[in-house]
Protein backbone atom coordinates (compact mmCIF):
# COMPACT_ATOMS: atom_id res chain seq x y z
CA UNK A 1 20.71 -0.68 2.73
CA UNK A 2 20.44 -4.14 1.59
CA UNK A 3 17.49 -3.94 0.01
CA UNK A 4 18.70 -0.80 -2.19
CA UNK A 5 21.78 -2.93 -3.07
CA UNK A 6 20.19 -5.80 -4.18
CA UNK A 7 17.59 -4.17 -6.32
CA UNK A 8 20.85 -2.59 -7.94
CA UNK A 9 22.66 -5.60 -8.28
CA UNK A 10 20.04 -7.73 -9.62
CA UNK A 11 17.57 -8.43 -13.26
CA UNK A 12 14.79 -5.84 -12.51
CA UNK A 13 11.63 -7.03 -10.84
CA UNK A 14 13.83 -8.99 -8.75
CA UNK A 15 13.38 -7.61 -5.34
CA UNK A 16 10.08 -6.59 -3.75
CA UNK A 17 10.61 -4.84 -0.74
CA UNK A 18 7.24 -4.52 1.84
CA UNK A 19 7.73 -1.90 4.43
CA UNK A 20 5.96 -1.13 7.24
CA UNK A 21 5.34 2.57 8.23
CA UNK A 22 3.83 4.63 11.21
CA UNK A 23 1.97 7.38 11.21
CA UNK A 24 5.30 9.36 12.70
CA UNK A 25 6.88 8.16 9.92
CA UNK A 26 4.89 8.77 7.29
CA UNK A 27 4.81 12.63 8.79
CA UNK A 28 8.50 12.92 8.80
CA UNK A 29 8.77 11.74 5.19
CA UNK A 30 10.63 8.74 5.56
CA UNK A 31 10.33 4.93 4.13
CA UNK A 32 9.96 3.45 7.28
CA UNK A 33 11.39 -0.55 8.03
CA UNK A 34 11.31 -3.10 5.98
CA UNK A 35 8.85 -5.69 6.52
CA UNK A 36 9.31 -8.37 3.85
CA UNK A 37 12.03 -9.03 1.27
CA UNK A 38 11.51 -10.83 -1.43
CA UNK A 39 14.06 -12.09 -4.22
CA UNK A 40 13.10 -14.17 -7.39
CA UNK A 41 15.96 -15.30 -10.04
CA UNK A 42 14.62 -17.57 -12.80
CA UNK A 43 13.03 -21.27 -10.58
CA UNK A 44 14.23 -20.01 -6.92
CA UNK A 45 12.91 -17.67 -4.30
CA UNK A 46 14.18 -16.43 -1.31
CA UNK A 47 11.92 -14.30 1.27
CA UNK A 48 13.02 -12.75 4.55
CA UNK A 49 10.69 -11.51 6.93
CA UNK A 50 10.45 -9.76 10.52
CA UNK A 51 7.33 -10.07 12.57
């Protein structure tokens, strides 16, 4: 959910999202977790990530 409503509120290209998937997953048709956010406005960056 936050990742949708960032990309939304934000310039395009903004947010990169990196999710990570299993093969259940992928079977059942969904987008799985997200791995990796990513959000880049003009000089600053911000990433969040889960191991």
């Amino acid at each position: 959910m936050l990742s949708a409503n960032l990309a939304d509120s934000l310039p395009s290209g903004a947010v990169r999202v990196k999710r990570r998937r299993s093969v259940a997953q992928r079977i059942a048709g969904r987008e799985g977790s997200v791995a990796q956010l990513d959000v880049a406005l003009q000089e600053r960056q911000l990433s969040l990530r889960t191991d």
